[in-house]
C-alpha atoms as a PDB file:
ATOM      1  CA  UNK A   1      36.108  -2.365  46.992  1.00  0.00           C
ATOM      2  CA  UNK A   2      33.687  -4.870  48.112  1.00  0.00           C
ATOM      3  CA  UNK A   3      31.383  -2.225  49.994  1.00  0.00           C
ATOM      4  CA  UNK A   4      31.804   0.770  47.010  1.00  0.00           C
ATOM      5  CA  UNK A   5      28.038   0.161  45.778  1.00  0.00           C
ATOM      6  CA  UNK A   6      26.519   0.013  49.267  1.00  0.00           C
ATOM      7  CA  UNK A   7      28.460   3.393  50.094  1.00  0.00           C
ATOM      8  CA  UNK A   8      27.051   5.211  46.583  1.00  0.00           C
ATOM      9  CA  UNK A   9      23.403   3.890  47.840  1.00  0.00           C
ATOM     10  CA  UNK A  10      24.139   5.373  51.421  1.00  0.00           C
ATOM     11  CA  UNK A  11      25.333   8.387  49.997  1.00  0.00           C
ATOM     12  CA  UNK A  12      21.878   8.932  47.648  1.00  0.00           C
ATOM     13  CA  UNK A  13      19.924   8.046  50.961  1.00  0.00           C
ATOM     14  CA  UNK A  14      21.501  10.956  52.753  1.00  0.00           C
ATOM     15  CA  UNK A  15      21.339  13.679  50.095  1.00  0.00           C
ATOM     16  CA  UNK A  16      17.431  12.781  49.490  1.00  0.00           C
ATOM     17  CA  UNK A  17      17.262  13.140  53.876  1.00  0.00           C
ATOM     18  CA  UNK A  18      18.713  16.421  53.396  1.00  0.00           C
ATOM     19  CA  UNK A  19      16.650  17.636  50.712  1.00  0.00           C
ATOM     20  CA  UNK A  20      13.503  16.698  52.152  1.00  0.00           C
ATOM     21  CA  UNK A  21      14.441  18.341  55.674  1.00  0.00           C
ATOM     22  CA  UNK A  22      15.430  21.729  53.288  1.00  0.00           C
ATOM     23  CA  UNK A  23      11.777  21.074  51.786  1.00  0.00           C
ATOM     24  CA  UNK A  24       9.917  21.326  54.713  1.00  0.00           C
ATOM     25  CA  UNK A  25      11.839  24.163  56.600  1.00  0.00           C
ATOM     26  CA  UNK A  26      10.851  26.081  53.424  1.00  0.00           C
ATOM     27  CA  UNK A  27       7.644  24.963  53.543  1.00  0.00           C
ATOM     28  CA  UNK A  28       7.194  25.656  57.166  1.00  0.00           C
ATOM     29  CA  UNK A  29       8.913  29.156  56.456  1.00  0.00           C
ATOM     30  CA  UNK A  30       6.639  29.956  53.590  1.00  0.00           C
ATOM     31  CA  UNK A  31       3.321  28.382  55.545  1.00  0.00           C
ATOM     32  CA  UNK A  32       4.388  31.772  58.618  1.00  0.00           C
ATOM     33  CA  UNK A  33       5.507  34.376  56.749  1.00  0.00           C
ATOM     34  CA  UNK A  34       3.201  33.743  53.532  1.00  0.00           C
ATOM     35  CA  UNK A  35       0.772  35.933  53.868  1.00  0.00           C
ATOM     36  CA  UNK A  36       2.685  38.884  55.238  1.00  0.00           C
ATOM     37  CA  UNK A  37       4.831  38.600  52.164  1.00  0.00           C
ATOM     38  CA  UNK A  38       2.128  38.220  50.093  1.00  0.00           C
ATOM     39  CA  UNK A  39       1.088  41.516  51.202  1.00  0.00           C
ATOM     40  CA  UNK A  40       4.011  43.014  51.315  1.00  0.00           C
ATOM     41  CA  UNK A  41       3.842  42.449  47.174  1.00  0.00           C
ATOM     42  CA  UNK A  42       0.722  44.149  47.396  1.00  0.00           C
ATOM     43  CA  UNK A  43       1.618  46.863  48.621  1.00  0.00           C
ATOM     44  CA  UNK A  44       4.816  47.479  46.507  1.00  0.00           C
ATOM     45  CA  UNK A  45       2.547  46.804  43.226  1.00  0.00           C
ATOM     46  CA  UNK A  46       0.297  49.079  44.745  1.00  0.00           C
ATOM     47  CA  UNK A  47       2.442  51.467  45.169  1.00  0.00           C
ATOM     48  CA  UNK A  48       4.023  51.296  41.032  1.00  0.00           C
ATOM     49  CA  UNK A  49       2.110  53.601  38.561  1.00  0.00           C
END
């Protein structure tokens, strides 16, 4: 009981860790495949009447 609001804090630490390693896979995946995707869009609008 003692330790319960150092273990909530610990908890919050690790979740924002996570989330910021999740942000920059995503941004690392979106910085390499960007602009192939991006034309990939192109194309399929392109492509629509």
């Amino acid at each position: 009981m003692l330790f319960s609001p150092a273990e909530k804090g610990q908890g919050l630490v690790e979740y924002a860790i996570i989330i910021a390693l999740v942000a920059i896979v995503v941004v690392v995946v979106v910085g390499a495949f960007g602009s192939k995707t991006g034309d990939t869009f192109s194309a399929i609008n392109n492509s629509l009447p």
